[in-house]
Protein backbone atom coordinates (compact mmCIF):
# COMPACT_ATOMS: atom_id res chain seq x y z
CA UNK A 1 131.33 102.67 91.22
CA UNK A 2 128.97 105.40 90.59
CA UNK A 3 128.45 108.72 92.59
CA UNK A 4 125.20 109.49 93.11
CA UNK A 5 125.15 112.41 95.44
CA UNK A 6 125.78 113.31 98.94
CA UNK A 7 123.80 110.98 101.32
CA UNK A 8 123.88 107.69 98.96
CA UNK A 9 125.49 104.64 98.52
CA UNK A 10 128.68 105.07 96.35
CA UNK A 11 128.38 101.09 95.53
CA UNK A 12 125.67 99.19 94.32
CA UNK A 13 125.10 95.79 96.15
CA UNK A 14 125.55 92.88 94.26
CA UNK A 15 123.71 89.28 94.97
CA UNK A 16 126.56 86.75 96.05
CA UNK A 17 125.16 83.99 94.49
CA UNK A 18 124.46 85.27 91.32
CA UNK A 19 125.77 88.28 90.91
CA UNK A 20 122.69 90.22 89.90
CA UNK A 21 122.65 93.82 91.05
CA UNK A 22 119.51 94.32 93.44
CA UNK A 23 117.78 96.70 93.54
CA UNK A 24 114.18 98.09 94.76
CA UNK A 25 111.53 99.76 92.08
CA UNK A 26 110.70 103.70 93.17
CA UNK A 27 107.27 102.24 94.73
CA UNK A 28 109.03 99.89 96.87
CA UNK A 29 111.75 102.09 98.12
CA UNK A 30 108.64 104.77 99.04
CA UNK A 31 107.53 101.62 101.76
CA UNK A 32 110.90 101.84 103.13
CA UNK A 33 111.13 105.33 103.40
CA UNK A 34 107.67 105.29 105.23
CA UNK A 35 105.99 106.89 102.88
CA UNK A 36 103.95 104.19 101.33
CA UNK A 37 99.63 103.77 102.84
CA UNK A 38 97.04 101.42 102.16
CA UNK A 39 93.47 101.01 103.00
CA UNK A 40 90.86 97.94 102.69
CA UNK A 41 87.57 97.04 103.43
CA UNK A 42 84.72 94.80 102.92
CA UNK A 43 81.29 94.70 103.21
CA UNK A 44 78.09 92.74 101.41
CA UNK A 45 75.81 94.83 99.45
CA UNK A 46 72.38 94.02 98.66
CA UNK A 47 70.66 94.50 94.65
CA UNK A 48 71.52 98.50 94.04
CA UNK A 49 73.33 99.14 97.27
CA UNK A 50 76.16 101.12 97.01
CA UNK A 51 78.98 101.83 98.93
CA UNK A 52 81.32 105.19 98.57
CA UNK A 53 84.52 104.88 99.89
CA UNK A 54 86.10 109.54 99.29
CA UNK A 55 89.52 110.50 100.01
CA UNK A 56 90.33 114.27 100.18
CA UNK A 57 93.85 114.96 99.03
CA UNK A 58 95.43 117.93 100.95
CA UNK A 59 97.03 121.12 99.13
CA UNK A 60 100.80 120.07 99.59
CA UNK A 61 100.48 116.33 99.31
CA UNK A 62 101.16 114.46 95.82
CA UNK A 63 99.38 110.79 96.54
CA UNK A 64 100.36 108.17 93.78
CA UNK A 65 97.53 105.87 93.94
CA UNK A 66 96.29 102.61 92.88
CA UNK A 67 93.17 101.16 93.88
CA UNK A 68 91.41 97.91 93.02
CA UNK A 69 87.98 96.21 93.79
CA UNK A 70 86.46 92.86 93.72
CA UNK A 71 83.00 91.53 93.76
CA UNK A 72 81.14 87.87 94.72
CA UNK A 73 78.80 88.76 91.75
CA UNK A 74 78.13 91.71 89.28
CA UNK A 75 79.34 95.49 90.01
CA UNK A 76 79.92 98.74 88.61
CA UNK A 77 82.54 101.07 90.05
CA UNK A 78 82.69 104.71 88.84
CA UNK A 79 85.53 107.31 90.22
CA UNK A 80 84.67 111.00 90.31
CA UNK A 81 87.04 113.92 91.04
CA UNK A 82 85.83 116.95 92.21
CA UNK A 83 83.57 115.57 94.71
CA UNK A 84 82.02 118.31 96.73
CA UNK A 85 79.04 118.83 99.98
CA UNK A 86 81.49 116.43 102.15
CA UNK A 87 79.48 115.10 105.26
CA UNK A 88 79.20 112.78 107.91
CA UNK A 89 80.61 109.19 107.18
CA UNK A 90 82.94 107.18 108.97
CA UNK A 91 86.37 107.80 108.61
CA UNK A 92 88.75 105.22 107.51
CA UNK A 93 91.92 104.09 108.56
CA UNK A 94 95.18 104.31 106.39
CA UNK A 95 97.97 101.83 107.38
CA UNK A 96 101.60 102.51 106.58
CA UNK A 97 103.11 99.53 104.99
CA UNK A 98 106.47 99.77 106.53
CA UNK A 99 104.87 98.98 110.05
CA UNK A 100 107.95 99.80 111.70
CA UNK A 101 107.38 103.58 110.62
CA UNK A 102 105.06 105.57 112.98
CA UNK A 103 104.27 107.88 109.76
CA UNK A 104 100.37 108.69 108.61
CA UNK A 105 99.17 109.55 105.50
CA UNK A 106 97.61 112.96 104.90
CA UNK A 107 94.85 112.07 102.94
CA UNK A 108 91.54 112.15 104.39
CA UNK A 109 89.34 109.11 103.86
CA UNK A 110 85.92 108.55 104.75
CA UNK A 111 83.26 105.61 104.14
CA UNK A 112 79.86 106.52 102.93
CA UNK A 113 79.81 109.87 103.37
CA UNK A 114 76.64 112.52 101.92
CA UNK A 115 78.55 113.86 99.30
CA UNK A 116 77.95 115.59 96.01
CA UNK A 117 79.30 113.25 92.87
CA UNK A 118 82.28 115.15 90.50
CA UNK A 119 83.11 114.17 87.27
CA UNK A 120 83.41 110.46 86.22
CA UNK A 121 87.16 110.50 85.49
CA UNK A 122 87.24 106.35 85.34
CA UNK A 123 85.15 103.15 85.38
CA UNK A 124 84.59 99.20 85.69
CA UNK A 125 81.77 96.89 85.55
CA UNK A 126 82.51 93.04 86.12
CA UNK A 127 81.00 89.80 87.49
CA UNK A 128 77.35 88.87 86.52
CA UNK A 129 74.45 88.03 88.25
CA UNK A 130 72.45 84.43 88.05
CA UNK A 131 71.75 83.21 84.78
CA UNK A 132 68.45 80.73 85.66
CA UNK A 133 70.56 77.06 87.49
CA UNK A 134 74.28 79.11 86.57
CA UNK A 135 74.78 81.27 89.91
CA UNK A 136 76.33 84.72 89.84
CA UNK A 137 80.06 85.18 88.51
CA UNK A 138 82.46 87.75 90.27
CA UNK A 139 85.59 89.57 89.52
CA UNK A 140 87.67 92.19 90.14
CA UNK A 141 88.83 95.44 88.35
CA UNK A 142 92.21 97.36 89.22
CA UNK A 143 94.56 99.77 87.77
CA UNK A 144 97.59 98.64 86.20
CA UNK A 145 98.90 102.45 86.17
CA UNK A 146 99.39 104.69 89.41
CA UNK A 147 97.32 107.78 89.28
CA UNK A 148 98.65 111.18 90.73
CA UNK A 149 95.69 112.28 92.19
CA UNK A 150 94.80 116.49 91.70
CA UNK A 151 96.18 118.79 94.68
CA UNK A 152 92.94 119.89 97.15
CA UNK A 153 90.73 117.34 95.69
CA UNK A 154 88.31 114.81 96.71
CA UNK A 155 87.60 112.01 94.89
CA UNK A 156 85.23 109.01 95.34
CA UNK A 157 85.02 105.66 94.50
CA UNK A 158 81.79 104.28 93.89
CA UNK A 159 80.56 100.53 94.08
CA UNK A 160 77.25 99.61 92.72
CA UNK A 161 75.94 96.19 93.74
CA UNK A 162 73.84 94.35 90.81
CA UNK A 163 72.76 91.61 92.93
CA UNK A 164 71.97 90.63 96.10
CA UNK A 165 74.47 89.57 98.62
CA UNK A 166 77.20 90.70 96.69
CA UNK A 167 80.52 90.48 98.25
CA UNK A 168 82.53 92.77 97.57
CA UNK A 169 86.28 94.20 98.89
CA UNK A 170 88.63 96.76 98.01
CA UNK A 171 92.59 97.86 98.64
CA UNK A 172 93.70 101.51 98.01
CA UNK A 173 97.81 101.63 98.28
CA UNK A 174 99.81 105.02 97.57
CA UNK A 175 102.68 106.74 98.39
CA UNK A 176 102.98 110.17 98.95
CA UNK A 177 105.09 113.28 98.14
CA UNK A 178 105.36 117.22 99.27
């Protein structure tokens, strides 16, 4: 048995069958606390459409984020921090995946908003368009590594369509901490 402080289990629980100790990784365990957002979307671009999907991260809130994007054919995504000159857009809606938890996230999010680019922090470019009778290739970029996004920040994800009728969707997941 280990003791691992007031308010914890004092036994770890062990599979019957066989007998491996289970356990949850700190990501997971943030979805059962309540803790744990996500946000997704779609939409089809046409040849240089873009679409900028900004979330504004509060002074007291540390989001761990990941955040990946797919395309029918080619695209370039570009994130800026920084972001600044914030207006209009549509606001988007943050889900909390333990849907039995009434919690919402603090981050602001908003879709296609005027805004004022920061600095390119990060960066993808995938898919291709129509090579003569070969039709357009997609993909998908993501990152492998959370990011802690910076305390009173906005940041902005940028998708660049390089052809026309480009399909393209995107997931943002994060958990966050005071």
């Amino acid at each position: 048995m280990t003791d691992f402080g007031p308010g914890h289990s004092t036994t770890l629980e062990v599979d019957d069958v066989t007998g491996a100790i289970m356990t949850v990784d700190y990501s997971h365990h943030e979805i059962h606390e309540g803790s744990h957002f996500f946000y997704s979307g779609y939409e089809t671009l046409a040849s240089g459409g873009t679409a900028d999907i900004v979330f504004t991260v509060p002074a007291a809130t540390y989001a761990h984020f990941l955040m990946s994007i797919a395309g029918t054919d080619a695209t370039t995504v570009d994130v800026y921090e920084g972001c600044s000159s914030v207006s209009g857009g549509t606001a988007g809606t943050a889900y909390n995946n333990n849907r039995n938890n009434s919690g919402t996230t603090t981050l602001t999010i908003l879709r296609n908003p005027t805004i004022t680019a920061g600095t390119a922090i990060d960066g993808y470019k995938f898919g291709q368009t129509g090579l003569g009778v070969n039709p357009g290739s997609g993909g998908g970029a993501s990152r492998e590594d959370e990011m802690i996004l910076k305390l009173s920040t906005t940041y902005m994800w940028r998708i660049v369509s390089g052809a026309a009728d480009n399909a393209i969707s995107w997931r943002a997941s994060w958990y966050e901490k005071s």
